[in-house]
N, C-alpha and C. Protein backbone atom coordinates (compact mmCIF):
# COMPACT_ATOMS: atom_id res chain seq x y z
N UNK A 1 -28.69 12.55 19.03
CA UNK A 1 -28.42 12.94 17.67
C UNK A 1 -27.15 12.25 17.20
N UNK A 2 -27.14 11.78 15.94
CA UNK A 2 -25.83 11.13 15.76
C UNK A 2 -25.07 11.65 14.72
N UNK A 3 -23.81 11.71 14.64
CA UNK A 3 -22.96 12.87 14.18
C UNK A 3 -22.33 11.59 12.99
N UNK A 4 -22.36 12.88 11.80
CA UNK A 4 -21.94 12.05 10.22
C UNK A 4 -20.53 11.39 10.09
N UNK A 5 -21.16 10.31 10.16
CA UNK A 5 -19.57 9.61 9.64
C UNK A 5 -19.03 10.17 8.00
N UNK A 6 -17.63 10.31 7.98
CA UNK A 6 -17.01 10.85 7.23
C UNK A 6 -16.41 9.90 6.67
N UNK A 7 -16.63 10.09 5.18
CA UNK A 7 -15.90 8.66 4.50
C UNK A 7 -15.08 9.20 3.32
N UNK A 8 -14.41 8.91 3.32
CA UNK A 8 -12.69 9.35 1.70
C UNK A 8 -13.56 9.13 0.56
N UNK A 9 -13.19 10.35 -0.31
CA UNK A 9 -13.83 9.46 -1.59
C UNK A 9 -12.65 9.11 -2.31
N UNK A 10 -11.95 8.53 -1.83
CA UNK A 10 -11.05 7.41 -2.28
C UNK A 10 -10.42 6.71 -1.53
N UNK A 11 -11.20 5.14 -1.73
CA UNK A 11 -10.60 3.93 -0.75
C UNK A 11 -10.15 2.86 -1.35
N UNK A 12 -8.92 2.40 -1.23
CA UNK A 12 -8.33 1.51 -1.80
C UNK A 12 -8.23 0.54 -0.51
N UNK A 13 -8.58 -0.73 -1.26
CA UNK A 13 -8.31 -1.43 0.54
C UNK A 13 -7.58 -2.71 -0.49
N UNK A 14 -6.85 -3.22 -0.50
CA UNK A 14 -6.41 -4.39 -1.53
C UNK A 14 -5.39 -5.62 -0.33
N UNK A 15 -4.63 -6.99 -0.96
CA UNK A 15 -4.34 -7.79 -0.27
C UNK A 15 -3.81 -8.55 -1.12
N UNK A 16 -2.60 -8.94 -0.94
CA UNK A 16 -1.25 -9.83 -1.41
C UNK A 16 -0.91 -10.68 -0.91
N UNK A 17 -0.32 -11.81 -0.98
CA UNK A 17 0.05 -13.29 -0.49
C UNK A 17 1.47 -12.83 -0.88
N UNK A 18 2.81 -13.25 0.11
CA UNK A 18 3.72 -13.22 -0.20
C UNK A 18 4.58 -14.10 0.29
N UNK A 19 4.96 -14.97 -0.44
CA UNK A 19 6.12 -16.08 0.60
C UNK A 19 7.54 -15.84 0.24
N UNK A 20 7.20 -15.20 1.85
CA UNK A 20 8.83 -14.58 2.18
C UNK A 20 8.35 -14.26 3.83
N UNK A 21 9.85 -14.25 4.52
CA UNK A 21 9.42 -13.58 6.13
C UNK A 21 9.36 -12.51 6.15
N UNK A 22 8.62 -11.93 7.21
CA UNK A 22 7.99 -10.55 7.31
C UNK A 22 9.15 -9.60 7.44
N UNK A 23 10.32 -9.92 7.73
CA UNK A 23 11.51 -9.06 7.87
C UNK A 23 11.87 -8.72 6.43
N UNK A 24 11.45 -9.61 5.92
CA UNK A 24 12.49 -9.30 4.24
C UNK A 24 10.72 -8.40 3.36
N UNK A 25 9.78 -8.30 3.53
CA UNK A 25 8.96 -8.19 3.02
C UNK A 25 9.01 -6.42 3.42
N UNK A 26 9.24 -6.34 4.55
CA UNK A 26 9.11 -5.03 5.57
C UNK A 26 10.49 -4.48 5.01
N UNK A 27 11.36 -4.93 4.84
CA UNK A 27 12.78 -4.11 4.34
C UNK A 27 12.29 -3.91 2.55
N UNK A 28 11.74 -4.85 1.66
CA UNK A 28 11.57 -4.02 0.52
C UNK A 28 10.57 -3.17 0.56
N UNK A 29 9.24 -2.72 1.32
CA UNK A 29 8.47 -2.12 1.49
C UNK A 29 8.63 -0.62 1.49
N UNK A 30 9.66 -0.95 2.95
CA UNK A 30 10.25 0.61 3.81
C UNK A 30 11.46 0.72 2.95
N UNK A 31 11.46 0.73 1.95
CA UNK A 31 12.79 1.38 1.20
C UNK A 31 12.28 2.26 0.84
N UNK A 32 12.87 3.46 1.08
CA UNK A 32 11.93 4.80 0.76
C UNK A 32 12.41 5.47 -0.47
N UNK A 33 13.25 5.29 -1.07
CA UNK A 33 13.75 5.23 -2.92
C UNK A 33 12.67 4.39 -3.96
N UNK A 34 12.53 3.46 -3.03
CA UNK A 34 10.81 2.62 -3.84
C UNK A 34 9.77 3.65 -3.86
N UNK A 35 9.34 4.46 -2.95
CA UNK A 35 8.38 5.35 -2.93
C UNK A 35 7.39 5.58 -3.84
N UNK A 36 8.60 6.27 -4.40
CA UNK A 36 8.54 7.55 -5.81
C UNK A 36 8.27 7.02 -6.83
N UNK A 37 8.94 5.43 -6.96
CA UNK A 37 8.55 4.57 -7.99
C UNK A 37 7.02 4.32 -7.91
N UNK A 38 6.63 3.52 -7.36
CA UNK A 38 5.59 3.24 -6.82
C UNK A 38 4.40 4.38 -6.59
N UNK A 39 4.30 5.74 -6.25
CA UNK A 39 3.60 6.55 -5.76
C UNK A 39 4.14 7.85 -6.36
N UNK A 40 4.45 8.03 -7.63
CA UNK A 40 5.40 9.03 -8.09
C UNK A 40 4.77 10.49 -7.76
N UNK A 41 3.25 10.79 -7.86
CA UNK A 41 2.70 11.89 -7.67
C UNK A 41 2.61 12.33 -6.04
N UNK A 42 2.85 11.40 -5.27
CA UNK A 42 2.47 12.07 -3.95
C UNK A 42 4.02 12.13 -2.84
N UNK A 43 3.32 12.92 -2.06
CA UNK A 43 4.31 12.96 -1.01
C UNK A 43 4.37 12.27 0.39
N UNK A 44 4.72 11.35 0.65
CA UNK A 44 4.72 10.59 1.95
C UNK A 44 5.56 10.78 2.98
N UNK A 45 5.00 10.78 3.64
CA UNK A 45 5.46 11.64 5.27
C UNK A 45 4.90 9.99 6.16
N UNK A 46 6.16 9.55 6.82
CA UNK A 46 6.17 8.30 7.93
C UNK A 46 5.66 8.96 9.01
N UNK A 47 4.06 8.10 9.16
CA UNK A 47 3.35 8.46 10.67
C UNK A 47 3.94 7.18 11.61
N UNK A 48 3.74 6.01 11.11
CA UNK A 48 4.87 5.27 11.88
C UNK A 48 5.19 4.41 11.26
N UNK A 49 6.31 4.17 11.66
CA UNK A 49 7.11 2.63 10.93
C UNK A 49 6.92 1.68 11.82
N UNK A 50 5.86 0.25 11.56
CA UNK A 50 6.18 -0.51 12.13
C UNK A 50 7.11 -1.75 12.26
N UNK A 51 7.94 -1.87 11.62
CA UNK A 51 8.87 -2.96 11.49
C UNK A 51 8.48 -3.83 10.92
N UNK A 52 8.36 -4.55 11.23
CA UNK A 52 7.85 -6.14 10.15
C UNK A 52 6.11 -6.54 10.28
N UNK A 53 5.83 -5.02 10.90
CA UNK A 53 4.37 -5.42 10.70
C UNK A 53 3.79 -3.77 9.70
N UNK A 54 4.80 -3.28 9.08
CA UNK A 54 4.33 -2.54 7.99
C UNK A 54 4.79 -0.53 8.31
N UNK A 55 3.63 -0.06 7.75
CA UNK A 55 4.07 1.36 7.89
C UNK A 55 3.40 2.37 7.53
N UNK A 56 2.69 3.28 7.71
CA UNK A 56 1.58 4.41 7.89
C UNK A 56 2.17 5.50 7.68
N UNK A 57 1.41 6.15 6.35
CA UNK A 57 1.98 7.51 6.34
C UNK A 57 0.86 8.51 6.47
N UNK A 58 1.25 9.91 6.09
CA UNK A 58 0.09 10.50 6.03
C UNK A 58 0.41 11.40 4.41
N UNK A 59 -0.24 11.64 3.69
CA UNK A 59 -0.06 11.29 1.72
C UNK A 59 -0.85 13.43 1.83
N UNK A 60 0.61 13.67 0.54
CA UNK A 60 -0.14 14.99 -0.11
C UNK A 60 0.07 14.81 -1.20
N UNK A 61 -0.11 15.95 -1.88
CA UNK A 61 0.02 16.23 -3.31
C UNK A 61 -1.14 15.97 -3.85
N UNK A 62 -1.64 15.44 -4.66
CA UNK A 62 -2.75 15.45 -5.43
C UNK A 62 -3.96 15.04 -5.36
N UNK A 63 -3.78 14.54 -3.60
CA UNK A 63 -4.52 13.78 -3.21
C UNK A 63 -3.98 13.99 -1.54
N UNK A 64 -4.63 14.14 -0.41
CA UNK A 64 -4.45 13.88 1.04
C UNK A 64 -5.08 12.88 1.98
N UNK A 65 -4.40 12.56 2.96
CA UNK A 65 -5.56 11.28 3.10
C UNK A 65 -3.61 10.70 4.15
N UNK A 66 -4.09 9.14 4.42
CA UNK A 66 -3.35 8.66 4.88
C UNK A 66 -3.08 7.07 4.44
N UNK A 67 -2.06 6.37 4.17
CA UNK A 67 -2.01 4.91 3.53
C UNK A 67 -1.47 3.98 4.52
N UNK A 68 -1.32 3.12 4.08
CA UNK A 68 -1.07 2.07 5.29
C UNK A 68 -0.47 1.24 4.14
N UNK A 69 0.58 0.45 4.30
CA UNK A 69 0.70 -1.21 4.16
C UNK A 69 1.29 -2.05 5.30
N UNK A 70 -0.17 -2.49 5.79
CA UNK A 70 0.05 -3.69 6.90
C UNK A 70 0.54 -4.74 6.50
N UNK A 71 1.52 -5.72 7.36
CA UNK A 71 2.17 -7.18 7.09
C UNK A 71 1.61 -8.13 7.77
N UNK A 72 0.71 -8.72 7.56
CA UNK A 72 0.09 -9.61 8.38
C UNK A 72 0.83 -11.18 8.41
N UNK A 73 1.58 -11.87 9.19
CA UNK A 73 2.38 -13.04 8.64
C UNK A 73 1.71 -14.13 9.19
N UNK A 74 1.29 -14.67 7.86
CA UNK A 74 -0.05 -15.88 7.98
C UNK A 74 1.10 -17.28 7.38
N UNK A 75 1.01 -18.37 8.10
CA UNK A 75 2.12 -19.56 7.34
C UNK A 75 3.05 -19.41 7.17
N UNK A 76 3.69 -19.62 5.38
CA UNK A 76 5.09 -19.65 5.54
C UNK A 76 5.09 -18.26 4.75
N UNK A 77 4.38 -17.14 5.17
CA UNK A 77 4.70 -15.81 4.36
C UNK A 77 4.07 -14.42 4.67
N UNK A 78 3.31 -13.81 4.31
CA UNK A 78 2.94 -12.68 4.73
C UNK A 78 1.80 -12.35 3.95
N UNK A 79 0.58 -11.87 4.47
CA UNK A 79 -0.45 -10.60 4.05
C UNK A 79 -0.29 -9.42 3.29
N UNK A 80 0.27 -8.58 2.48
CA UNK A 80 0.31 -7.32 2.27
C UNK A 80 -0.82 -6.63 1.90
N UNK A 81 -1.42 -6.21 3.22
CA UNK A 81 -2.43 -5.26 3.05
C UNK A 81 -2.22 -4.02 2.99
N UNK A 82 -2.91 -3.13 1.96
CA UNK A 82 -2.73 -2.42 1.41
C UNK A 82 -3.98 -1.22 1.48
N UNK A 83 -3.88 -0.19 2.23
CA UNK A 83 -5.23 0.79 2.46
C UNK A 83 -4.77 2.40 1.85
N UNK A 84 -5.26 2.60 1.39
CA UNK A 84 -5.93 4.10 0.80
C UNK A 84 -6.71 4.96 1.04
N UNK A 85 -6.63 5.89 1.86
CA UNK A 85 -7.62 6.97 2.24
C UNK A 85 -7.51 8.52 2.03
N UNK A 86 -8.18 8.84 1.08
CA UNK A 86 -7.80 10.12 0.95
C UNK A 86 -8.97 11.02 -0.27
N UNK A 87 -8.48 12.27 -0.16
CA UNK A 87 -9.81 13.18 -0.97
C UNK A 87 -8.60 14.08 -2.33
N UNK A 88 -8.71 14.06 -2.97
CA UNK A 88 -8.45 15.01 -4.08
C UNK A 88 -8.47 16.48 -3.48
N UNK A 89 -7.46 16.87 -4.50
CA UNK A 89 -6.84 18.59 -3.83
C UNK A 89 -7.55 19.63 -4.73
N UNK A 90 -7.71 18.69 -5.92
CA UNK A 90 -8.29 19.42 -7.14
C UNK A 90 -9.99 19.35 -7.14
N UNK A 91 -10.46 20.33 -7.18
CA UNK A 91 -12.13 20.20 -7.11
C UNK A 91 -12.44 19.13 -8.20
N UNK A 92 -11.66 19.79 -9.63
CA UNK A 92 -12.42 19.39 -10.78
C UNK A 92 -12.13 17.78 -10.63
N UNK A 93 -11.20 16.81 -9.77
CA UNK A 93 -11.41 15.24 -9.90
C UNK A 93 -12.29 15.05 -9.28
N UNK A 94 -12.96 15.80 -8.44
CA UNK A 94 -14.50 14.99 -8.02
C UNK A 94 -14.96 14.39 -8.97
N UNK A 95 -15.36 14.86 -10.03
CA UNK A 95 -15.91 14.45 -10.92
C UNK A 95 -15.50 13.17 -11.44
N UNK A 96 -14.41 12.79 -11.52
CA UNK A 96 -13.80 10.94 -11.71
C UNK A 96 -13.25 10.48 -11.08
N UNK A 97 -14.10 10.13 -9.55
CA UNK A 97 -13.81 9.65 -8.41
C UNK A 97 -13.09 8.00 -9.22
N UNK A 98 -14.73 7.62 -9.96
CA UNK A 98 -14.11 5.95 -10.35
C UNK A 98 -12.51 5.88 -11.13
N UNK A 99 -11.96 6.78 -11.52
CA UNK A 99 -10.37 6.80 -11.95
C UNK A 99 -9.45 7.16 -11.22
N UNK A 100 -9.77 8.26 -10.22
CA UNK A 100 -9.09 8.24 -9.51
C UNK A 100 -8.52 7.11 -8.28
N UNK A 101 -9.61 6.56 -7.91
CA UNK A 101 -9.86 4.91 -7.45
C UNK A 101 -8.84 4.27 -7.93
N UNK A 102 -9.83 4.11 -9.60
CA UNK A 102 -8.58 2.84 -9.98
C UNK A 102 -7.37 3.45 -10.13
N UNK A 103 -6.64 4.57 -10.39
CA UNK A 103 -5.18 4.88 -10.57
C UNK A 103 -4.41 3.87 -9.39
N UNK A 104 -5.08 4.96 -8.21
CA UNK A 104 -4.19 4.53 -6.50
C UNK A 104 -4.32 2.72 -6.37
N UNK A 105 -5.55 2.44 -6.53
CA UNK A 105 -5.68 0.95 -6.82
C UNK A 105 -4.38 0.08 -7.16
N UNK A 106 -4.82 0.65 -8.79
CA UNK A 106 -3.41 0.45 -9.89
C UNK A 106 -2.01 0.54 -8.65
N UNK A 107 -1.96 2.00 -8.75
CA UNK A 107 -0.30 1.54 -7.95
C UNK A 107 -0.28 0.88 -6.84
N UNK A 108 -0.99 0.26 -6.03
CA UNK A 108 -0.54 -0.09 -4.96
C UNK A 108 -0.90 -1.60 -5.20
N UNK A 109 -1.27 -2.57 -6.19
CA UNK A 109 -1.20 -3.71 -6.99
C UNK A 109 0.28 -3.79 -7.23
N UNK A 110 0.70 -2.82 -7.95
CA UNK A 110 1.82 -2.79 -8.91
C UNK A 110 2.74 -3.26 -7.79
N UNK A 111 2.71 -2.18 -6.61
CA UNK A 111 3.88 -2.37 -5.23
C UNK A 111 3.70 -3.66 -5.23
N UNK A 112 2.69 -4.21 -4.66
CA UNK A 112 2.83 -5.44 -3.69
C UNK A 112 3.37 -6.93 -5.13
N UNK A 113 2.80 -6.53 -6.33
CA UNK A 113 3.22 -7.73 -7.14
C UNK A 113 5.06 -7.50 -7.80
N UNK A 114 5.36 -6.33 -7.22
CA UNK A 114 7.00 -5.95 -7.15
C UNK A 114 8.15 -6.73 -6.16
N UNK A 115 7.46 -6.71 -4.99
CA UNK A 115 7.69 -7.29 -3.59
C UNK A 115 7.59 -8.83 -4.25
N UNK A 116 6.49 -8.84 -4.81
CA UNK A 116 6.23 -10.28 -4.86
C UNK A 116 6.82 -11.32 -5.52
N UNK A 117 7.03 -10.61 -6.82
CA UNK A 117 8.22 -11.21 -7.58
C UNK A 117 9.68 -11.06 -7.37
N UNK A 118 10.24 -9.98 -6.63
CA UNK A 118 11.56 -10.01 -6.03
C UNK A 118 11.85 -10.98 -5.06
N UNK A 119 10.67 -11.16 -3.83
CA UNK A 119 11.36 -12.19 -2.95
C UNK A 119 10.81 -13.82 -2.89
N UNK A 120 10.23 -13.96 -4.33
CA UNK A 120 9.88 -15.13 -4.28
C UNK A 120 10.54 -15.75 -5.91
N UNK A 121 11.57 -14.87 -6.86
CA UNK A 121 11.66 -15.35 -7.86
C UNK A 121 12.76 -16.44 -7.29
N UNK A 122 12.97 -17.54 -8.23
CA UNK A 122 13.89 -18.84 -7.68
C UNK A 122 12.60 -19.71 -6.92
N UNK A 123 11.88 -19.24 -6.33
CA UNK A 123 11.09 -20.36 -5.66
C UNK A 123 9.75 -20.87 -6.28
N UNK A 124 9.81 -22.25 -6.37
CA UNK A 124 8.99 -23.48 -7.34
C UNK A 124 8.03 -23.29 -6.27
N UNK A 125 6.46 -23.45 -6.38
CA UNK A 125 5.40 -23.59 -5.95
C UNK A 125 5.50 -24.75 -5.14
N UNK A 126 5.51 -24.29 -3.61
CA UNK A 126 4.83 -25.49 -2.48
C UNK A 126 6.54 -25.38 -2.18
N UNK A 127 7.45 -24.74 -2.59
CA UNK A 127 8.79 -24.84 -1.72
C UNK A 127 8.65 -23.65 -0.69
N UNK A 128 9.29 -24.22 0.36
CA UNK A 128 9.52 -23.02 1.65
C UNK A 128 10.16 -22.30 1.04
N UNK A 129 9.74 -20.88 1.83
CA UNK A 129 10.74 -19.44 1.18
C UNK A 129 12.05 -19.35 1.48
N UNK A 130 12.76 -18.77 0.64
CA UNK A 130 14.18 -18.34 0.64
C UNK A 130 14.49 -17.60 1.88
């Protein structure tokens, strides 16, 4: 007999190009004053910090579930992958799973093109990173 896989009804799985080293990418990430900016409705609790390969929490408030942004360092820069897993607290958002989607979507775009323009402004296309 095979037992039901359980799936979030909300998955954000997204992916950023960033040229910069994974140390400087991982220090604006894990600034935990960014958070709130970035994720203003929820509460994040560090399941682990990985250093320059990213950081896992486990997410309440309006939504539970657990996030990830992995650093994958491909060339002269980094991956920012970006995962979302989690279910609504409120019955009645079942009902607009597809917005609730795109909200978390939305912010976690917003993060990584924040990162993106902080540690790459000054640098001309096809120059090594700062």
């Amino acid at each position: 007999m095979c037992e039901a896989i359980r799936v979030s009804s909300i998955q954000v799985a997204d992916q950023t190009f960033v040229a910069a080293a994974p140390e400087r990418v991982a220090a604006a990430i894990g600034s935990t004053s960014r958070w709130r900016m970035w994720w203003p409705d929820l509460r994040l609790t560090v399941g682990e910090d990985r250093g320059e390969k990213g950081i896992r929490w486990t997410v309440s408030g309006p939504v539970v579930g657990t996030m990830e942004v992995w650093l994958e360092a491909v060339l002269d820069g980094v991956i920012v992958h970006y995962f979302l897993h989690a279910e609504p607290t409120d019955p009645a958002q079942m009902r607009d799973l597809a917005s609730q989607n795109r909200t978390r979507r939305v912010q976690g775009k917003a993060m990584s093109f924040e990162v993106k323009k902080e540690l790459e402004t000054g640098r001309a296309p096809g120059e090594p990173p700062h």
